[in-house]
C-alpha atoms as a PDB file:
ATOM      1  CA  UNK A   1     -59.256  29.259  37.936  1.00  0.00           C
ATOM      2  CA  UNK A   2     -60.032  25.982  36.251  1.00  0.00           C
ATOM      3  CA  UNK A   3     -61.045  23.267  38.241  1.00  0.00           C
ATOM      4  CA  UNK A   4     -61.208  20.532  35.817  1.00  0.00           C
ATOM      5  CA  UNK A   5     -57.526  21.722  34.229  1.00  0.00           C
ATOM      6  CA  UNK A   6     -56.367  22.749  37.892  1.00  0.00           C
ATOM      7  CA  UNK A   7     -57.598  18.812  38.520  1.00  0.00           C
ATOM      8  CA  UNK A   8     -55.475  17.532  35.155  1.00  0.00           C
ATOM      9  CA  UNK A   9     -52.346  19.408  36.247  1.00  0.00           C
ATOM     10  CA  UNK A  10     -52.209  17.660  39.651  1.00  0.00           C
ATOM     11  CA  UNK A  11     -52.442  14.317  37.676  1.00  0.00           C
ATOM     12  CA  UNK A  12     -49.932  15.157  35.498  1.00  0.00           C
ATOM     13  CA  UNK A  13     -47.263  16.001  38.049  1.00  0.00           C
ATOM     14  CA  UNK A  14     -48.151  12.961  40.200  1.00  0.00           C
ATOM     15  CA  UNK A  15     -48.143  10.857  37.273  1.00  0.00           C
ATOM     16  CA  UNK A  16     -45.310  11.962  35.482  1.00  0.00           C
ATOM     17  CA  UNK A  17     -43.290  11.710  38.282  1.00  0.00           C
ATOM     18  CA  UNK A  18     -40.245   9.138  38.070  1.00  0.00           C
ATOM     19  CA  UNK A  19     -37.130   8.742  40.092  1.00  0.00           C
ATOM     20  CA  UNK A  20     -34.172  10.538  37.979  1.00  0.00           C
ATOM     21  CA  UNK A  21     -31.233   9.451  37.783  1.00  0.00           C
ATOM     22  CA  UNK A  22     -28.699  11.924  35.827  1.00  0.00           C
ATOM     23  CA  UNK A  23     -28.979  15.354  35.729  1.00  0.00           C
ATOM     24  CA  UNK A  24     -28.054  18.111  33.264  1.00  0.00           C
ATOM     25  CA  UNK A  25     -25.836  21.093  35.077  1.00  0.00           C
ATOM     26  CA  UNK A  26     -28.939  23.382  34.383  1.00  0.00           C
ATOM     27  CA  UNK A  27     -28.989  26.070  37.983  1.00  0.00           C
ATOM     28  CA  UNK A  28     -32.373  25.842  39.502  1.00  0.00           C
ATOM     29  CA  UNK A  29     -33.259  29.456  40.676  1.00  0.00           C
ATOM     30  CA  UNK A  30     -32.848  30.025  44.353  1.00  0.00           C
ATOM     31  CA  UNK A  31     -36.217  31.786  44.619  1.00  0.00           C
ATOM     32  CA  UNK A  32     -38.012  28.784  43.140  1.00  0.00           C
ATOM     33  CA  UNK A  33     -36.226  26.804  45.185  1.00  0.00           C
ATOM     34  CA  UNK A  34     -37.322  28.397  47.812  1.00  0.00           C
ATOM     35  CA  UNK A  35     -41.043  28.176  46.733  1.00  0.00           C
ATOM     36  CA  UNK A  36     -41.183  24.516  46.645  1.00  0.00           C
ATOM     37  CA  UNK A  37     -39.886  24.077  50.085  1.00  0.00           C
ATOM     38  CA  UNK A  38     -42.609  26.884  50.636  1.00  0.00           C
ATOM     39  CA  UNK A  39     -45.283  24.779  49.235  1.00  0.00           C
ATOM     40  CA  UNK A  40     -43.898  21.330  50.370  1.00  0.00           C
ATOM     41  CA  UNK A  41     -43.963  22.993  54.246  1.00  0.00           C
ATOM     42  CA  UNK A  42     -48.294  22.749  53.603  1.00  0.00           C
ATOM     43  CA  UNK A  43     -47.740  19.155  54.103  1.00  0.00           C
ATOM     44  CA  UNK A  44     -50.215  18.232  56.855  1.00  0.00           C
ATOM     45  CA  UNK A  45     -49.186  16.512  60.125  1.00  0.00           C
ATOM     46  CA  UNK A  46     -50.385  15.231  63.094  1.00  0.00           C
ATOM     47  CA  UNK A  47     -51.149  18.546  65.380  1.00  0.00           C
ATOM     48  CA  UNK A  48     -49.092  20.408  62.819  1.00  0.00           C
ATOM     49  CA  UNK A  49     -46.086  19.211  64.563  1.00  0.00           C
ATOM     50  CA  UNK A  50     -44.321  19.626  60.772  1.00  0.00           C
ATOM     51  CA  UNK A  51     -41.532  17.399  62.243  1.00  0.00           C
ATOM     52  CA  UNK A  52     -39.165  17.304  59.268  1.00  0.00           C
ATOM     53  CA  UNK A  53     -36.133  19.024  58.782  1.00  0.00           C
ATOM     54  CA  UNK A  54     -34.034  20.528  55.603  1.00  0.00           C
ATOM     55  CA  UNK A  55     -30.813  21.074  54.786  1.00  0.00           C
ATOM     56  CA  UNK A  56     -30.492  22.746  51.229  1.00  0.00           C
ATOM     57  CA  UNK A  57     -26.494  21.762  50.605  1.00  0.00           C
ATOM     58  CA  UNK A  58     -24.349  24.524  49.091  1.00  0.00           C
ATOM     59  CA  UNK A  59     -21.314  24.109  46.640  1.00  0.00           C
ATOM     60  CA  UNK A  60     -18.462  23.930  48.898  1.00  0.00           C
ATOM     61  CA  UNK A  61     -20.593  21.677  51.805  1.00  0.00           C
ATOM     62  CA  UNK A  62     -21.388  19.673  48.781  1.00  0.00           C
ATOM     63  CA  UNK A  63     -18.121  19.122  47.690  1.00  0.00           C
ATOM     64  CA  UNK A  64     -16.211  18.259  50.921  1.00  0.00           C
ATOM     65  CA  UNK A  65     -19.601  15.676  51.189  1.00  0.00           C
ATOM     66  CA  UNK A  66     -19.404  13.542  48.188  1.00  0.00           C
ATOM     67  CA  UNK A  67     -15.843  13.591  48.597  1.00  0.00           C
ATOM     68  CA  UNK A  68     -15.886  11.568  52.242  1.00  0.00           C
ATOM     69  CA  UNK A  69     -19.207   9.488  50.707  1.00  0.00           C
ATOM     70  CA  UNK A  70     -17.063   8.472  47.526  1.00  0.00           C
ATOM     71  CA  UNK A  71     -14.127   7.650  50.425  1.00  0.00           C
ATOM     72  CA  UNK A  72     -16.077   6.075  52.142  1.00  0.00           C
ATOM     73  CA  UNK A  73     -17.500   3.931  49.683  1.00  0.00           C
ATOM     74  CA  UNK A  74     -13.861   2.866  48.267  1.00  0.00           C
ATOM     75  CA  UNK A  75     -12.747   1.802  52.048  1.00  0.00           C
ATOM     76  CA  UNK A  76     -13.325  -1.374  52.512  1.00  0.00           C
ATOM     77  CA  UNK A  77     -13.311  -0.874  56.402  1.00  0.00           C
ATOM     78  CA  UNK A  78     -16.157   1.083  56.460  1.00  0.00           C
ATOM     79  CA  UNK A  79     -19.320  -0.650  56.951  1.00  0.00           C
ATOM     80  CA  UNK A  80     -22.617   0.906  55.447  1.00  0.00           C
ATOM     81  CA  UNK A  81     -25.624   0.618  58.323  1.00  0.00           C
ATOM     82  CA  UNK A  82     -28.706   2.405  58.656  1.00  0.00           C
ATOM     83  CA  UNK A  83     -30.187   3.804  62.149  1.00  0.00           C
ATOM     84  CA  UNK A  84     -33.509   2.768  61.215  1.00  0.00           C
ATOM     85  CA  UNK A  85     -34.727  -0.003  59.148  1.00  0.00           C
ATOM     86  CA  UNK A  86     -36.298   0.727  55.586  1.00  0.00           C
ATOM     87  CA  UNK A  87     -36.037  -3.049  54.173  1.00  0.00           C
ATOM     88  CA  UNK A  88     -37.860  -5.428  55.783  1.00  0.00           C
ATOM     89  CA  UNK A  89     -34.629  -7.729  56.900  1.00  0.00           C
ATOM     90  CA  UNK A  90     -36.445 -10.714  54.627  1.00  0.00           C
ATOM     91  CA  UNK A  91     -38.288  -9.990  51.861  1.00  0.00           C
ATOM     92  CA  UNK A  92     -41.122 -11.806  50.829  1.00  0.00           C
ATOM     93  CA  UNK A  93     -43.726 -11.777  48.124  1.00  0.00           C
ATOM     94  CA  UNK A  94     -45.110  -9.612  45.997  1.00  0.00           C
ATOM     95  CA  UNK A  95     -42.525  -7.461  47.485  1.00  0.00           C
ATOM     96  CA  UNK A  96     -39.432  -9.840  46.453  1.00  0.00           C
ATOM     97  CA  UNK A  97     -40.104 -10.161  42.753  1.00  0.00           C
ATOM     98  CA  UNK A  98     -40.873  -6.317  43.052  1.00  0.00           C
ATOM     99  CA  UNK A  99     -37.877  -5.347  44.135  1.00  0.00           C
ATOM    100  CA  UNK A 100     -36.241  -7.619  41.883  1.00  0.00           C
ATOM    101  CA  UNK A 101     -37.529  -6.785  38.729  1.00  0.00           C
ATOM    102  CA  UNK A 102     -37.340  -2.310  39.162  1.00  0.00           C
ATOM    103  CA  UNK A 103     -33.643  -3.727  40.327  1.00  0.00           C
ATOM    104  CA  UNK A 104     -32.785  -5.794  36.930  1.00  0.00           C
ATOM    105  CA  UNK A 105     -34.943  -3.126  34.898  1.00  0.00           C
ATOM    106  CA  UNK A 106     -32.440  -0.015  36.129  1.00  0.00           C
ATOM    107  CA  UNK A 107     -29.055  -2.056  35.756  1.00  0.00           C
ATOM    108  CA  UNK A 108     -30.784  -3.598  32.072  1.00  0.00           C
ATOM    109  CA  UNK A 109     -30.698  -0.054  30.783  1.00  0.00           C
ATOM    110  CA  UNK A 110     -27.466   0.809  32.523  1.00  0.00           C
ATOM    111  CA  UNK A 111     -26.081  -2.065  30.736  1.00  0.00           C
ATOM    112  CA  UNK A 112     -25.237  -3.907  34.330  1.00  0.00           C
ATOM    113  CA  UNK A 113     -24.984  -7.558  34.034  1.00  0.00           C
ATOM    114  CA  UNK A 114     -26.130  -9.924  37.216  1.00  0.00           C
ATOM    115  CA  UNK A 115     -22.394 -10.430  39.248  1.00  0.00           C
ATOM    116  CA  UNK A 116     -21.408  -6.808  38.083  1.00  0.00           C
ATOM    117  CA  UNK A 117     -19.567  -5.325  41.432  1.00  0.00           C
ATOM    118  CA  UNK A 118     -17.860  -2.756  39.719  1.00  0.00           C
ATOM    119  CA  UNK A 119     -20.822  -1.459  37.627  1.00  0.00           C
ATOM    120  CA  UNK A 120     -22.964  -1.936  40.519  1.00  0.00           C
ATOM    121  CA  UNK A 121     -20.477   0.410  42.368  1.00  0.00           C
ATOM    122  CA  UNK A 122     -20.471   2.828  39.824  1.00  0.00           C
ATOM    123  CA  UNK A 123     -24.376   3.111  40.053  1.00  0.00           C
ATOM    124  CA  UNK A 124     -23.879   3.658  44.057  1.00  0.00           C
ATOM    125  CA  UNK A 125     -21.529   6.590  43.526  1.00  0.00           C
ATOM    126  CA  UNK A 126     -23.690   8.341  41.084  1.00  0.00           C
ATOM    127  CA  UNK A 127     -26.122   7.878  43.599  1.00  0.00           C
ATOM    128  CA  UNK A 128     -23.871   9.477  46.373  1.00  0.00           C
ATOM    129  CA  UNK A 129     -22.733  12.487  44.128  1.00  0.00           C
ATOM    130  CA  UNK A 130     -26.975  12.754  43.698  1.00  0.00           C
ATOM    131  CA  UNK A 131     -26.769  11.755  40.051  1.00  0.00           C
ATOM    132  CA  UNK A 132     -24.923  14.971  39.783  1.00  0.00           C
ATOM    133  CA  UNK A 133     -28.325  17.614  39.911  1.00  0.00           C
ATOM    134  CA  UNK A 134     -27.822  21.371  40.543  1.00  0.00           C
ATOM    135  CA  UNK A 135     -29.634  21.020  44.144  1.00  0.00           C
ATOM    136  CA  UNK A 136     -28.985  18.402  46.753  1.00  0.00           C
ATOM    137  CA  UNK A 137     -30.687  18.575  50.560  1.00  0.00           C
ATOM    138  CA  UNK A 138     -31.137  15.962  53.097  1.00  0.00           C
ATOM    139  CA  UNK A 139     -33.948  15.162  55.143  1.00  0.00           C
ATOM    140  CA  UNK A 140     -33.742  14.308  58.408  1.00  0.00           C
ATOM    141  CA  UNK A 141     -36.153  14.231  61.736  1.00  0.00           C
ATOM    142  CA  UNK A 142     -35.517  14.566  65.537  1.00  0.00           C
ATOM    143  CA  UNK A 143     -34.537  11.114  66.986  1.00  0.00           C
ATOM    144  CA  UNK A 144     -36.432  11.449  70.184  1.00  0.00           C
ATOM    145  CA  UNK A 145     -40.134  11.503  67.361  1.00  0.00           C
ATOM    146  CA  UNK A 146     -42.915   8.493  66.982  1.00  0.00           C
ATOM    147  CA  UNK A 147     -43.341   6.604  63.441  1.00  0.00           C
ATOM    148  CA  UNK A 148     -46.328   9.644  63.132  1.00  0.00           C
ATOM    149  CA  UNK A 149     -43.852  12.050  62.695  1.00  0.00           C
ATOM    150  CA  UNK A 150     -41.963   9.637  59.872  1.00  0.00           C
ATOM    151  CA  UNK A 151     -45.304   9.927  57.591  1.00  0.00           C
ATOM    152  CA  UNK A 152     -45.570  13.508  58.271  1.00  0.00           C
ATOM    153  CA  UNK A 153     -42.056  13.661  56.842  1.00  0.00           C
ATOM    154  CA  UNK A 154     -43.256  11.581  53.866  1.00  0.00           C
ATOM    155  CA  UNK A 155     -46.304  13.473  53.163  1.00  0.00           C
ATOM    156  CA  UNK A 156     -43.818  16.633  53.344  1.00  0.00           C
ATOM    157  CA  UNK A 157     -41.310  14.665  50.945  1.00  0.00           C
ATOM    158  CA  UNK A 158     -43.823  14.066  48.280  1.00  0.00           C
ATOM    159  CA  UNK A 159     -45.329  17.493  48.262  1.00  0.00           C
ATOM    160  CA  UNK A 160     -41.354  19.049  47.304  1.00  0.00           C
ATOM    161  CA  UNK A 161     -41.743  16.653  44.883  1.00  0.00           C
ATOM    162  CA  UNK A 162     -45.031  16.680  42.707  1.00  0.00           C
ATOM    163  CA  UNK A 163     -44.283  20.664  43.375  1.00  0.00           C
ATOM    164  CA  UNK A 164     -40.775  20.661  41.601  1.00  0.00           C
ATOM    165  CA  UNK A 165     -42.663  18.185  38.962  1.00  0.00           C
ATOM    166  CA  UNK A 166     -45.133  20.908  38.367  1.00  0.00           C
ATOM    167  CA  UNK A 167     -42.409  23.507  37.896  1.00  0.00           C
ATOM    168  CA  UNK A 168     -41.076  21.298  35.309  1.00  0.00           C
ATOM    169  CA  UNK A 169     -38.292  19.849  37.676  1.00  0.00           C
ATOM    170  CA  UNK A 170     -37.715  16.469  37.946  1.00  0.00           C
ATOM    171  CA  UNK A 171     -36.337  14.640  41.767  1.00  0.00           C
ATOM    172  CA  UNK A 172     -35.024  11.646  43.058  1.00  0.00           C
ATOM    173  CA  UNK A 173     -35.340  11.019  46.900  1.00  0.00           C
ATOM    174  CA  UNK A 174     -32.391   8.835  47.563  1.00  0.00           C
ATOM    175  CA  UNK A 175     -32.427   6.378  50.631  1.00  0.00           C
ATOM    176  CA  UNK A 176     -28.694   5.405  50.362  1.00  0.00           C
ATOM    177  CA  UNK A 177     -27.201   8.134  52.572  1.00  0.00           C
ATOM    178  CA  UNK A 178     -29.115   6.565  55.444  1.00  0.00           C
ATOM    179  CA  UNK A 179     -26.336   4.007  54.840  1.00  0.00           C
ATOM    180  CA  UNK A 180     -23.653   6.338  55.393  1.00  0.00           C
ATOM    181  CA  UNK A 181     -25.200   8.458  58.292  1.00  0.00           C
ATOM    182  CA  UNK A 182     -21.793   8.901  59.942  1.00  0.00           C
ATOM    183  CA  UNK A 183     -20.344  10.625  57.114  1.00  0.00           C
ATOM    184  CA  UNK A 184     -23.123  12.885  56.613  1.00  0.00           C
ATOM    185  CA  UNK A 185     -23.494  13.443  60.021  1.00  0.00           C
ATOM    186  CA  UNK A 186     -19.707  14.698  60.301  1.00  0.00           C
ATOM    187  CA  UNK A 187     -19.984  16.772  57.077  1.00  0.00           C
ATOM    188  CA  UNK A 188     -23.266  18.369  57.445  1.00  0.00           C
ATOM    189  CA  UNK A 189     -22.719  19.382  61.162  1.00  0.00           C
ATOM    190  CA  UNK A 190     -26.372  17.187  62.238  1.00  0.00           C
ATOM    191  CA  UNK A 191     -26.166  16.765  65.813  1.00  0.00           C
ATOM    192  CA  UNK A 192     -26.721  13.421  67.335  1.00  0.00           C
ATOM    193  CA  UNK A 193     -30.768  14.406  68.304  1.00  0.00           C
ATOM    194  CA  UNK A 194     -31.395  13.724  64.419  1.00  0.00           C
ATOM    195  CA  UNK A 195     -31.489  10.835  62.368  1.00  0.00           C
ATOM    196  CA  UNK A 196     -30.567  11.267  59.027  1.00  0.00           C
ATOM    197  CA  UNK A 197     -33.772   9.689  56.966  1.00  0.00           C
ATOM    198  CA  UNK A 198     -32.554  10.408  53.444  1.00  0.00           C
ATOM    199  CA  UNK A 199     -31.099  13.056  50.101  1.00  0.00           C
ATOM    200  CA  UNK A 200     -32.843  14.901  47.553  1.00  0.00           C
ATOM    201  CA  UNK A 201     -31.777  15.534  44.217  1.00  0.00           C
ATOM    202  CA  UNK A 202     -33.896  18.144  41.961  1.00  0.00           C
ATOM    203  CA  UNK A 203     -32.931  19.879  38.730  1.00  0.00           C
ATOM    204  CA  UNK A 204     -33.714  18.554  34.941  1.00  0.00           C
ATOM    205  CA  UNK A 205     -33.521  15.262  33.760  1.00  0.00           C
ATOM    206  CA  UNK A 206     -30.612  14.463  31.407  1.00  0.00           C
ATOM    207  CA  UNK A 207     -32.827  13.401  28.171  1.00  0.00           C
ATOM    208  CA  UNK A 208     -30.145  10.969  26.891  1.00  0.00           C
ATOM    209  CA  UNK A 209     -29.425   8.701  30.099  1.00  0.00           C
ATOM    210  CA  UNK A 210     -31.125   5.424  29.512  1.00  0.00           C
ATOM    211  CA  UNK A 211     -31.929   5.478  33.262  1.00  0.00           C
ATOM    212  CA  UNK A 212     -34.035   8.105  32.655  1.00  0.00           C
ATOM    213  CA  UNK A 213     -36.302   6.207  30.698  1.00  0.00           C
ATOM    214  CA  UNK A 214     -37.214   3.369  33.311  1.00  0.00           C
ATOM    215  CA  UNK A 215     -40.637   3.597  34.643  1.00  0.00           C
ATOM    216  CA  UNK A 216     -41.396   1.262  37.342  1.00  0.00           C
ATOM    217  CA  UNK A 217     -44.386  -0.882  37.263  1.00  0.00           C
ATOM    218  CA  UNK A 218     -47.732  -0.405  39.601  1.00  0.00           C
ATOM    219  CA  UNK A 219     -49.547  -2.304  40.818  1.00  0.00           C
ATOM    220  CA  UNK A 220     -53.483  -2.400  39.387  1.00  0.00           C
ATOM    221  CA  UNK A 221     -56.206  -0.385  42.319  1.00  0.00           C
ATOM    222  CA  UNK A 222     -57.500  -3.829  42.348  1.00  0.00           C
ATOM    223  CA  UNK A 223     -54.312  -5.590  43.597  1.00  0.00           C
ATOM    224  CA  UNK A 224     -54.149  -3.283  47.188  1.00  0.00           C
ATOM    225  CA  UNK A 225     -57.897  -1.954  46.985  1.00  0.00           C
ATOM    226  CA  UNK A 226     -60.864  -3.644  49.072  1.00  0.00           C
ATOM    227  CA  UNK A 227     -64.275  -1.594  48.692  1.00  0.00           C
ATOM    228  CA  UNK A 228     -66.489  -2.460  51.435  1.00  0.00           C
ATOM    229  CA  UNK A 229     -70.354  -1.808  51.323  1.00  0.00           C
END
């Protein structure tokens, strides 16, 4: 063991992380599969509760899935709502301009203009089909659980992640299905006790989608950083 290239290797899968967006049909091996939820499940959490929950989503659950999501999504009587709130319900700055901009910068290299509904639709069914990767899951955590148990889930979140990144993976955790938590509910067979938080999509990045190549901006360590003597 190497500490120092140990230390470098943890950098790079943190750093190179991104949010994909299109996937080549590349399989991911089961067993490795199985290793990063192995590793992710280190994740600490308040009196190792370990208060998340996975569902890895087969072909043939898949498929009856994105079906009612893309159904869904073309019925105009169905109205997208989330059981818990991830946006604040006004945003303000920094975070407006934020939001904005990593908004304009992924439809820019999607070529979708400002007033695009259709394109803009197209973008939210890729999203729903998971941008087409070999493995989709969903997250989700018992209802009756404190906001302690949400960061546990996110600590557990990341780790699948920056461990798929260092198996030379890449992931996109994908908020949106909150939005359609009826469907998935129905499909996936999630009883009422959970809430359904959000999807996964893991497998290898499709090297010629332009959405691929966005990387959102950060923020400096002296924008959010206060050192106190």
């Amino acid at each position: 063991m190497n500490p120092a290239s140990d230390a470098l290797a943890v950098e790079h899968a943190i750093t190179s992380r991104r949010a994909t967006r299109a996937f080549l049909p590349t399989p991911v091996d089961p067993a490795l599969l199985h290793r990063l939820i192995e590793v992710a499940s280190r994740a600490p959490s308040g009196t190792n509760m370990q208060p998340w929950k996975l569902r890895v989503i087969g072909p043939q659950a898949r498929a009856r899935l994105e079906s009612a999501l893309l159904a869904a999504l073309d019925d105009p009587g169905f109205v997208q709502s989330e059981e818990y709130r991830y946006y604040p319900e006004t945003f303000r700055e920094p975070y407006l301009s934020r939001r904005r901009k990593v908004g304009w910068d992924l439809y820019g290299l999607l070529g979708v203009a400002k007033g695009d509904v259709a394109g803009m639709k197209r973008q939210s069914a890729a999203n729903l089909r998971f941008f087409d990767a070999p493995v989709a899951m969903m997250l989700t955590v018992d209802r009756d659980l404190e906001i302690g148990s949400w960061i546990d889930l996110g600590m557990f979140l990341q780790s699948l992640l920056i461990a798929a990144q260092g198996h030379g993976l890449q992931s996109c955790p994908q908020a949106i299905f909150a939005r359609f938590h009826p469907v998935v509910r129905r499909e996936l067979a999630i009883p009422d006790s959970e809430i359904v938080v959000c999807g996964v999509a893991i497998g290898h990045a499709d090297p010629a989608a332009p959405q691929n190549g966005l990387v959102a901006e950060r923020e400096p360590v002296e924008g959010f950083t206060t050192w106190l003597d």
